[in-house]
C-alpha atoms as a PDB file:
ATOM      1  CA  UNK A   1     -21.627 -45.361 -80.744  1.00  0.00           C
ATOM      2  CA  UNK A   2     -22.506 -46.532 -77.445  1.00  0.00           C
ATOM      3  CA  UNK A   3     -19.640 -49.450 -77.828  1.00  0.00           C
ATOM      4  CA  UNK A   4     -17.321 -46.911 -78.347  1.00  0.00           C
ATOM      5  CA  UNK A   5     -17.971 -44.729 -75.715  1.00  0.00           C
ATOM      6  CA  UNK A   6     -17.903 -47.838 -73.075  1.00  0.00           C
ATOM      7  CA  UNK A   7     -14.350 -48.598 -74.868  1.00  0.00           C
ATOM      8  CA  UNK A   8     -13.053 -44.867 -74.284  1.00  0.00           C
ATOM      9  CA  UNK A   9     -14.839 -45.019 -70.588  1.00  0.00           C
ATOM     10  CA  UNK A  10     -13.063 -47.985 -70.328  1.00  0.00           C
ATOM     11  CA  UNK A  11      -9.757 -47.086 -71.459  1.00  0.00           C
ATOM     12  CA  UNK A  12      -9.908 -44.075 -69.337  1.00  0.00           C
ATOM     13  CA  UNK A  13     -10.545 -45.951 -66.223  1.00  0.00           C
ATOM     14  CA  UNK A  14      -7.412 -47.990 -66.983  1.00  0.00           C
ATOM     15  CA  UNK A  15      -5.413 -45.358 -68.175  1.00  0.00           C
ATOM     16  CA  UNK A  16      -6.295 -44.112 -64.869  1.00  0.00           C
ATOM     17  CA  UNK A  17      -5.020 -47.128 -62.811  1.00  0.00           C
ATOM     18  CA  UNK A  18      -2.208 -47.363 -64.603  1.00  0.00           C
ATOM     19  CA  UNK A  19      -1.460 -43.867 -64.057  1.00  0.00           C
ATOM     20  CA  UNK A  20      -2.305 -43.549 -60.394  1.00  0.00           C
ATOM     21  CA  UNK A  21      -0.450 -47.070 -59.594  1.00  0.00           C
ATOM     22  CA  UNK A  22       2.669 -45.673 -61.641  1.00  0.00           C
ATOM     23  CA  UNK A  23       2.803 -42.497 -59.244  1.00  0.00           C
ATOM     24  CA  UNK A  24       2.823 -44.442 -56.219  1.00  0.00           C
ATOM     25  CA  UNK A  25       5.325 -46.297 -57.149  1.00  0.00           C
ATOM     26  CA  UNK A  26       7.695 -43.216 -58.134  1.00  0.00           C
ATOM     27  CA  UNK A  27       6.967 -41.950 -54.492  1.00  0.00           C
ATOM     28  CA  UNK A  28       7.743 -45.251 -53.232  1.00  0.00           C
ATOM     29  CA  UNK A  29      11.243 -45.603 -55.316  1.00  0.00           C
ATOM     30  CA  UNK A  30      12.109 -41.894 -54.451  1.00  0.00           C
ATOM     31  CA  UNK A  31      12.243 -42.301 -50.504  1.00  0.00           C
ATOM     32  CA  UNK A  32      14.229 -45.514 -51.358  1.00  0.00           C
ATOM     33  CA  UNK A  33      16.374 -43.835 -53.487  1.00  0.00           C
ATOM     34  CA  UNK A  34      17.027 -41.469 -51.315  1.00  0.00           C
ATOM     35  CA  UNK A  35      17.858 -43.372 -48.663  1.00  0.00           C
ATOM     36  CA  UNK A  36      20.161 -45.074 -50.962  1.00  0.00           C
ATOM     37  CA  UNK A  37      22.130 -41.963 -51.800  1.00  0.00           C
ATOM     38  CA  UNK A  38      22.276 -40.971 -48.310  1.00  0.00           C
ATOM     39  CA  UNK A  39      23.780 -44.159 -47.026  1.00  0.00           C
ATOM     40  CA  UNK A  40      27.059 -44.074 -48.431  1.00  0.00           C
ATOM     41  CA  UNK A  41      28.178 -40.340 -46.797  1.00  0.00           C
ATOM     42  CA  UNK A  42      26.635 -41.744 -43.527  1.00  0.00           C
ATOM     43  CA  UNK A  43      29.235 -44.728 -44.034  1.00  0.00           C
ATOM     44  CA  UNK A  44      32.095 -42.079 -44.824  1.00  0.00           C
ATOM     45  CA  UNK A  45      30.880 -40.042 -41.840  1.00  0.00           C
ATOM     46  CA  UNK A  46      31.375 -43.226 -39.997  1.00  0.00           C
ATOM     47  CA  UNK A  47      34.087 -44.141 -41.097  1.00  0.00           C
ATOM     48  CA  UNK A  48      35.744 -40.413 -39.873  1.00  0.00           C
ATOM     49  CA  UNK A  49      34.578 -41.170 -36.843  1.00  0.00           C
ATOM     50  CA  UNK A  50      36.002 -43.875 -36.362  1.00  0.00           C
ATOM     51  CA  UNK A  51      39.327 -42.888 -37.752  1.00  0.00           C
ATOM     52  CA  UNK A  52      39.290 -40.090 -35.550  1.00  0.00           C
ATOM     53  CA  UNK A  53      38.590 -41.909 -32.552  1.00  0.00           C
ATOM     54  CA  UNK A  54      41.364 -44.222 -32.956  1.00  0.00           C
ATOM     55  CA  UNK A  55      43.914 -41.549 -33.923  1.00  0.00           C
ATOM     56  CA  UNK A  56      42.619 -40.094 -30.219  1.00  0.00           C
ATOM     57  CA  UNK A  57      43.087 -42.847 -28.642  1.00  0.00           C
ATOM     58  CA  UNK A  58      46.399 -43.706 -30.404  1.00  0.00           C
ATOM     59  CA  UNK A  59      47.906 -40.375 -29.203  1.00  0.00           C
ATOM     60  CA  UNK A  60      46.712 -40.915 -25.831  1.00  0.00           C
ATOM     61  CA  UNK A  61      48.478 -44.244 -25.797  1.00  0.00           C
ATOM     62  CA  UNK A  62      51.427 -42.904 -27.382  1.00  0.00           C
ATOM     63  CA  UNK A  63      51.653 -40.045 -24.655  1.00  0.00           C
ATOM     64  CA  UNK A  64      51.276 -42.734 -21.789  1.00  0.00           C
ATOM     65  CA  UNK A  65      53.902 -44.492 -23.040  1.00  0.00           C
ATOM     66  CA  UNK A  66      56.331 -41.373 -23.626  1.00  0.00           C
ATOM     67  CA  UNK A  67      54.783 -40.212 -19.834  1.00  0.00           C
ATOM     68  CA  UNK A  68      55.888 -43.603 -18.442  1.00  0.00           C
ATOM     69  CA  UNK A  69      59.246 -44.055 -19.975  1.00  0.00           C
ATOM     70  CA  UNK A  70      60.211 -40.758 -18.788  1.00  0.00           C
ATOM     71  CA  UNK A  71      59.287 -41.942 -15.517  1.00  0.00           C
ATOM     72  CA  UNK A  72      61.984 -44.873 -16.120  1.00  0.00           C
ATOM     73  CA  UNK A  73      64.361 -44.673 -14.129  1.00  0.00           C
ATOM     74  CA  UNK A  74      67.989 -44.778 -16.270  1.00  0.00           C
ATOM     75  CA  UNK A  75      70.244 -47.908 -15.710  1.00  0.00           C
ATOM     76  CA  UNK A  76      73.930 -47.064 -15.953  1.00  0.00           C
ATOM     77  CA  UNK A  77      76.566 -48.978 -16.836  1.00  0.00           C
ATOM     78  CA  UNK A  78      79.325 -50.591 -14.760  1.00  0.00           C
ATOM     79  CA  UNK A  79      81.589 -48.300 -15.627  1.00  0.00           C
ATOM     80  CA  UNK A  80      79.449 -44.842 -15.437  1.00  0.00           C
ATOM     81  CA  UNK A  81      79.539 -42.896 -12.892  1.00  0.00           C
ATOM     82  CA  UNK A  82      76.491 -42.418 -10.251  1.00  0.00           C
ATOM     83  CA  UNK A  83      76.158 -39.627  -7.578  1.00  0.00           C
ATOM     84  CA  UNK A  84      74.564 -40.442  -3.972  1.00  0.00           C
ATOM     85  CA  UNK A  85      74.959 -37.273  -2.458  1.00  0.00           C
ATOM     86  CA  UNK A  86      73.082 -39.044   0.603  1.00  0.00           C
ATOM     87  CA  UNK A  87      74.937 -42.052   0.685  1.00  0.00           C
ATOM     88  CA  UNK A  88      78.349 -40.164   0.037  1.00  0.00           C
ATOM     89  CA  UNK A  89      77.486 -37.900   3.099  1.00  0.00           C
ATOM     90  CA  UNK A  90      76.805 -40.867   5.276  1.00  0.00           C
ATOM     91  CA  UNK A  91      79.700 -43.112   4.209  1.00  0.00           C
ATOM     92  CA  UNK A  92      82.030 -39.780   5.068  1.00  0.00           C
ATOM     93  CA  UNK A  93      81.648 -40.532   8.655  1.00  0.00           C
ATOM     94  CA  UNK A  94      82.553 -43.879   9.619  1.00  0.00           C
ATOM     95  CA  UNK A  95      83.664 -45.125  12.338  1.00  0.00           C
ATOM     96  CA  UNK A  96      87.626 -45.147  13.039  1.00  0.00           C
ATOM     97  CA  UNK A  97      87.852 -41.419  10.934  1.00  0.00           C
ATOM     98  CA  UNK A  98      87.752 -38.303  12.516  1.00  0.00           C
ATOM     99  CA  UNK A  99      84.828 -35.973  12.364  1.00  0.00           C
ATOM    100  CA  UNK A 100      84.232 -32.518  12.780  1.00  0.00           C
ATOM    101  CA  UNK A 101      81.725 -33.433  15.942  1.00  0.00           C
ATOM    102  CA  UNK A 102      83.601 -35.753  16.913  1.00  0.00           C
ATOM    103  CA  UNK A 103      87.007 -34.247  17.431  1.00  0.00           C
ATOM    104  CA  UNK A 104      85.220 -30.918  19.137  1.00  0.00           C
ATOM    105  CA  UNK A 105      86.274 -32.099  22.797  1.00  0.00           C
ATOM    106  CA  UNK A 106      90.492 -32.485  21.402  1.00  0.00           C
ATOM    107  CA  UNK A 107      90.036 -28.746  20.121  1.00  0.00           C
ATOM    108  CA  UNK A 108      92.359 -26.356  21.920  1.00  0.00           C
ATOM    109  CA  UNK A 109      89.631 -23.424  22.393  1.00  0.00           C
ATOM    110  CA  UNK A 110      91.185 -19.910  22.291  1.00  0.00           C
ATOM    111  CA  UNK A 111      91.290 -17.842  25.778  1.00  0.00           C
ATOM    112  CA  UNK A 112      88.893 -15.116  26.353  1.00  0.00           C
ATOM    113  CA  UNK A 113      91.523 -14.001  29.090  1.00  0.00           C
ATOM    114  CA  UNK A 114      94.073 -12.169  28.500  1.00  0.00           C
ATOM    115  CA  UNK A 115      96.041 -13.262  31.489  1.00  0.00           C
ATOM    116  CA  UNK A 116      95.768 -17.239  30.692  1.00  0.00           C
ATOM    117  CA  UNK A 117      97.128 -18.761  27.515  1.00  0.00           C
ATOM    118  CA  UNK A 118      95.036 -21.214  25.446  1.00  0.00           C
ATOM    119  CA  UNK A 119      96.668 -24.214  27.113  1.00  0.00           C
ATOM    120  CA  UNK A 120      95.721 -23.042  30.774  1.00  0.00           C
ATOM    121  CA  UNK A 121      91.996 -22.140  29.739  1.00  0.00           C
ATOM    122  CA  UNK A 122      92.131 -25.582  28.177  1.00  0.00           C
ATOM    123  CA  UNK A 123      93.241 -27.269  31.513  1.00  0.00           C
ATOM    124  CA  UNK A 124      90.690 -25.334  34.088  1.00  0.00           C
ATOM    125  CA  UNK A 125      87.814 -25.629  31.239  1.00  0.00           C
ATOM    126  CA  UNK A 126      88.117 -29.374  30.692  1.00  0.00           C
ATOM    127  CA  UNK A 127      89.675 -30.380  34.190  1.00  0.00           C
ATOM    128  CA  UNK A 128      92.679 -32.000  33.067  1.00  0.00           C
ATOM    129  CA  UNK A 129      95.905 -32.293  35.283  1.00  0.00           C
ATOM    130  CA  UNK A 130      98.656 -29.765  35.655  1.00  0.00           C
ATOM    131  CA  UNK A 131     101.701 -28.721  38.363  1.00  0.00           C
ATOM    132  CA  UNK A 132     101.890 -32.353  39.411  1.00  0.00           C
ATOM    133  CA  UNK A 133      99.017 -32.057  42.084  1.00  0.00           C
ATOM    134  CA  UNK A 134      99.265 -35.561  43.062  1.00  0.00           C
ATOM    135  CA  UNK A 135     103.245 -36.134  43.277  1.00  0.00           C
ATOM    136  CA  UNK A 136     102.787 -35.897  46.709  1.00  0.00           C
ATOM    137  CA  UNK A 137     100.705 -38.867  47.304  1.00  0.00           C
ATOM    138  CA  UNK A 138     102.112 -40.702  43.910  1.00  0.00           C
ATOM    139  CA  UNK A 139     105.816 -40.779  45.860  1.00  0.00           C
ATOM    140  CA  UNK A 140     104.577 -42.321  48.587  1.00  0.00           C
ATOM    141  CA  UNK A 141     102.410 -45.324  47.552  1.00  0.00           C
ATOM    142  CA  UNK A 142      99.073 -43.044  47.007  1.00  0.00           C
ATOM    143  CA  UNK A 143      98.507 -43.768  43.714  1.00  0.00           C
ATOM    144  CA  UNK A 144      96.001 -41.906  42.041  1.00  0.00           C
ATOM    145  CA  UNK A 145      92.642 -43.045  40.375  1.00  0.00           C
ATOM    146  CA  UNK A 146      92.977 -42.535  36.755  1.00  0.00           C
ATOM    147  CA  UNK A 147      96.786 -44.038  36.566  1.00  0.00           C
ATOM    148  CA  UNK A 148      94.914 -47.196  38.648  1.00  0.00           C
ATOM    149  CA  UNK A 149      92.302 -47.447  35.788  1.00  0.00           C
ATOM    150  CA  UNK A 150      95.049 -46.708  33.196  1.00  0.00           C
ATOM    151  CA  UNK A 151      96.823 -50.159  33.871  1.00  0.00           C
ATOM    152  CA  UNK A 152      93.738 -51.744  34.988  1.00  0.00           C
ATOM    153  CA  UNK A 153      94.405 -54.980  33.060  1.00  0.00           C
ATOM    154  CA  UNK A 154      97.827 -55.925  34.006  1.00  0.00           C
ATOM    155  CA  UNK A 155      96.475 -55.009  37.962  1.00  0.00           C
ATOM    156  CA  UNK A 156      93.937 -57.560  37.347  1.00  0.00           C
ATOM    157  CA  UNK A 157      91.507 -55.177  38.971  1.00  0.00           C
ATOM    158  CA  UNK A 158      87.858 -56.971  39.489  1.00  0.00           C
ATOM    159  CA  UNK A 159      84.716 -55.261  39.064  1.00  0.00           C
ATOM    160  CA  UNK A 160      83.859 -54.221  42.604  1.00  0.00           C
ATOM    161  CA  UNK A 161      87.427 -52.624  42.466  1.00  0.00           C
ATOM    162  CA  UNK A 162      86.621 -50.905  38.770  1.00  0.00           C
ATOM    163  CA  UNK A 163      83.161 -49.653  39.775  1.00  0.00           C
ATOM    164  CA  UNK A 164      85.159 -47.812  43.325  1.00  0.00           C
ATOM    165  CA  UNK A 165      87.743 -46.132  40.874  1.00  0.00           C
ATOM    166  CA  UNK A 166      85.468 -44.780  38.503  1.00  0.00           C
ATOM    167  CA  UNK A 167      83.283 -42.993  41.523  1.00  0.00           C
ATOM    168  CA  UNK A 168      86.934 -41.822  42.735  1.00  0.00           C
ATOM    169  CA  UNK A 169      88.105 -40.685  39.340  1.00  0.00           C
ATOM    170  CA  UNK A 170      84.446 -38.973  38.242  1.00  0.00           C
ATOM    171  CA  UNK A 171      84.244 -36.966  41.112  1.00  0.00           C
ATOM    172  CA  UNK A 172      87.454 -35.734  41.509  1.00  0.00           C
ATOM    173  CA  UNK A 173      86.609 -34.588  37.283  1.00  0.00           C
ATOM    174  CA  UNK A 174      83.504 -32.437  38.183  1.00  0.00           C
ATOM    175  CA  UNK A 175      85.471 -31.060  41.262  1.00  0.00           C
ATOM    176  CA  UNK A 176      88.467 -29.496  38.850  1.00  0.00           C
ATOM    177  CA  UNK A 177      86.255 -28.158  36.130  1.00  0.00           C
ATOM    178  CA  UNK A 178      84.057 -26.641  38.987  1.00  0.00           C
ATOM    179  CA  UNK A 179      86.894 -25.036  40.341  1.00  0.00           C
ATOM    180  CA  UNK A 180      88.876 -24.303  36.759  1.00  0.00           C
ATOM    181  CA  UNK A 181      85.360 -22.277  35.880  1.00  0.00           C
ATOM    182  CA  UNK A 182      85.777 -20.480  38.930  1.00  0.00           C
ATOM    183  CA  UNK A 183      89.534 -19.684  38.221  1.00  0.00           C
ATOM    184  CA  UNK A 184      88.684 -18.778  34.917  1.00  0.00           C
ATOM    185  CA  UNK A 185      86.172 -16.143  35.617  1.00  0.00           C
ATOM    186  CA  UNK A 186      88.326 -14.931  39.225  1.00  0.00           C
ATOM    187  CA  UNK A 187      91.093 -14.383  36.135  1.00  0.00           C
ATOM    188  CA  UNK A 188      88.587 -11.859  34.334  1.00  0.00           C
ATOM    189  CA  UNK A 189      87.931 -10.021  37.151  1.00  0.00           C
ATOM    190  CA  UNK A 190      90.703  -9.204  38.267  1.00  0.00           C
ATOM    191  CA  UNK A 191      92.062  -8.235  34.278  1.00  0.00           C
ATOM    192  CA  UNK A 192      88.995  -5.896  34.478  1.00  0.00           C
ATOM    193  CA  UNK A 193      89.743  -4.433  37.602  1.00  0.00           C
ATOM    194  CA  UNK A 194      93.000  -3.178  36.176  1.00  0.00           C
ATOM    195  CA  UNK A 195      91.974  -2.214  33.023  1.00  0.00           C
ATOM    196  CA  UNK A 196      89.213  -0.038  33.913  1.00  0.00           C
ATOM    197  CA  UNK A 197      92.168   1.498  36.773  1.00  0.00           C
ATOM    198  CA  UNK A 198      89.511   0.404  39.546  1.00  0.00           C
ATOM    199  CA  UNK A 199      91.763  -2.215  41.427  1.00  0.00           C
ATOM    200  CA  UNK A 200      92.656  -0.837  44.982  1.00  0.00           C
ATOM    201  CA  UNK A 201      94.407  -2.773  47.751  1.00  0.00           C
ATOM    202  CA  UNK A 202      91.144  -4.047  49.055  1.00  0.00           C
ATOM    203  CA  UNK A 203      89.761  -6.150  45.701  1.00  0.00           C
ATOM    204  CA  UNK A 204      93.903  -7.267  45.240  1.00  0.00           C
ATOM    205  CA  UNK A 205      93.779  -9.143  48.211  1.00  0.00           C
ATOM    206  CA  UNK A 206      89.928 -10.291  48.127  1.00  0.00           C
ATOM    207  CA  UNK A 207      90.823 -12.121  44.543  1.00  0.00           C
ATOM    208  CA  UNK A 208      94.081 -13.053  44.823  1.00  0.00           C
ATOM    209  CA  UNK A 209      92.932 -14.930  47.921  1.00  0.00           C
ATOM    210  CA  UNK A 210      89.874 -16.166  45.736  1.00  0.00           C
ATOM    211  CA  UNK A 211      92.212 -17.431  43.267  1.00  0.00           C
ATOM    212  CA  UNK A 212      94.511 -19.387  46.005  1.00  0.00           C
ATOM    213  CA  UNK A 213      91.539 -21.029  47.620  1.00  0.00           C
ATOM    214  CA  UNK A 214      90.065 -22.579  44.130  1.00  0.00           C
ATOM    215  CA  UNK A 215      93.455 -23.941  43.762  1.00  0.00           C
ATOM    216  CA  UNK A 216      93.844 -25.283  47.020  1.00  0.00           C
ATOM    217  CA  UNK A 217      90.439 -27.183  46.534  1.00  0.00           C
ATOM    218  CA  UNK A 218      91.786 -28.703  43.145  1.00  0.00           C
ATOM    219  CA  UNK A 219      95.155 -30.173  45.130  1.00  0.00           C
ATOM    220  CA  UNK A 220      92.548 -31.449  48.017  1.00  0.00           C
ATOM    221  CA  UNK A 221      90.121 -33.004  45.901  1.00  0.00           C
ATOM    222  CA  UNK A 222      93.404 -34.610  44.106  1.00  0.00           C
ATOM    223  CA  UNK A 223      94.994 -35.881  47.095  1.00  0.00           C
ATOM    224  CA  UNK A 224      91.692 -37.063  48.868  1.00  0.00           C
ATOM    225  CA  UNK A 225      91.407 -39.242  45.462  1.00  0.00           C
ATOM    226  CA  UNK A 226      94.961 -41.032  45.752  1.00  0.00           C
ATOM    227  CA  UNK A 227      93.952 -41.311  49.497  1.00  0.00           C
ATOM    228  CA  UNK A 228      90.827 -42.923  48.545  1.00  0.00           C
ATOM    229  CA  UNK A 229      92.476 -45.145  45.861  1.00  0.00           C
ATOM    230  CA  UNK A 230      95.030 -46.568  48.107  1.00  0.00           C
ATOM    231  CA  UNK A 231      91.734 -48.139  50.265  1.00  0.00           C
ATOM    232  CA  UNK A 232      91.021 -49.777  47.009  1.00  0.00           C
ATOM    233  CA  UNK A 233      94.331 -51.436  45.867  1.00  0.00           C
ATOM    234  CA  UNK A 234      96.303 -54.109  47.682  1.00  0.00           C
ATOM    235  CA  UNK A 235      99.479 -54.059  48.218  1.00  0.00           C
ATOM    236  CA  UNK A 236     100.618 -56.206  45.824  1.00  0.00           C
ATOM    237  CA  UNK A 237      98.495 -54.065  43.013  1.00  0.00           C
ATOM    238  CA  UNK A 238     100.534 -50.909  44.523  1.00  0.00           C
ATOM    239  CA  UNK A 239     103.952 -52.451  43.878  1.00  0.00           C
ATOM    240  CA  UNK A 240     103.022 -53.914  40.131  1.00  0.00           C
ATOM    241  CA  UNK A 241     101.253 -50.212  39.430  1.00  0.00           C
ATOM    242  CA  UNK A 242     104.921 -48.543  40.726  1.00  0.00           C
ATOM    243  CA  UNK A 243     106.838 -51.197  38.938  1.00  0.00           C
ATOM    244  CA  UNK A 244     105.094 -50.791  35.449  1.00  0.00           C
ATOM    245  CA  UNK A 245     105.524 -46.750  36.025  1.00  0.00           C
ATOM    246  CA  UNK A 246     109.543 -47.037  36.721  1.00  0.00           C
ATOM    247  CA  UNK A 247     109.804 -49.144  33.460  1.00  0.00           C
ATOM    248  CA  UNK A 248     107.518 -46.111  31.825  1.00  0.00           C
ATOM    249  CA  UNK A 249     110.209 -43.727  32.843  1.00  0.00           C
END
């Protein structure tokens, strides 16, 4: 009896060990297991990730590179046509052509009297020549500046002699438009005078007078300047200035 109830004792006790190590192990294997389930959707999660992330980055690339050959500029052909508005605006004025600027001072400007056409306001505006102010002088061997300067090569004029003509010539230039302005605006008064009916003897004779002595200082200042040119010239430059305008005529 006693042998048998050491036996069951004993049994038990083993039974026990075998029980107790049997559980551990179980909660051992089930972490593992679990562990071992879980590691496959962290792989797929992963693996998303990743996918993702390169699709990102493959659209960024891609959007670069459409960003960039946008940028590009376009190469055309030989035989295409290209537009430089810049360059076609530039290469419009060249030198030799005519341009708008340019051609300004040959413009005939329209009279704002009505008493002087557009080619007299054109002379007392710009100073040019008219009514032969220098015949006088010209017919007798006073020759005047600009015709001087005119043939200066075949006069063999040197440069003392060029630098002397082109005072003479300048000055007697600001002289006639100084005295064409003056002509121009004696002009309007005396239009206004008359067309408002307020001209009386007094005024006719005050402008008319005006008018006569900015004329007579435009045929002074012209013969002072063939005076003055003749100082420059020598003889022999006279007679070959004479002689080349007889074979003009």
């Amino acid at each position: 009896m006693i042998k048998q109830l050491s036996l069951t004792a004993l049994y038990l006790v083993v039974f026990a060990t075998v029980f107790a190590q049997s559980k551990a192990d179980s909660a051992v294997k089930a972490p593992a297991d679990t562990i071992n389930k879980m590691q496959p959707d962290s792989t797929v999660q992963q693996h998303k990730t990743d996918t993702t992330g390169k699709k990102a980055l493959a659209d960024s690339m891609q959007n670069h590179a459409d960003s960039t050959a946008k940028q590009v500029p376009v190469k055309h052909h030989a035989g295409s046509p290209i537009k430089h508005s810049h360059a076609d605006s530039v290469a419009k004025v060249q030198p030799g052509k005519t341009d708008k600027h340019a051609s300004t001072v040959n413009v005939l400007k329209h009279s704002t009297v009505k008493t002087l056409s557009d080619e007299q306001y054109n002379i007392f505006l710009k100073g040019e020549d008219f009514d032969q102010m220098a015949l006088a002088g010209e017919m007798n061997h006073y020759p005047s500046p600009d015709n001087a300067l005119k043939h200066k090569v075949e006069l063999g004029l040197n440069p003392g002699q060029l630098t002397r003509l082109k005072d003479i010539s300048n000055a007697l230039h600001r002289k006639k438009i100084e005295m064409g302005e003056n002509i121009i605006k004696n002009e309007k008064m005396l239009d206004t005078l008359f067309q408002t009916k307020q001209a009386a003897d007094g005024t006719i004779i005050f402008y008319t007078n005006r008018y006569g002595l900015y004329m007579g200082e435009i045929r002074n200042a012209v013969l002072q300047a063939c005076l003055k040119t003749r100082d420059v010239l020598s003889e022999a430059q006279i007679k070959k200035l004479e002689s080349l305008d007889a074979s003009v005529k």
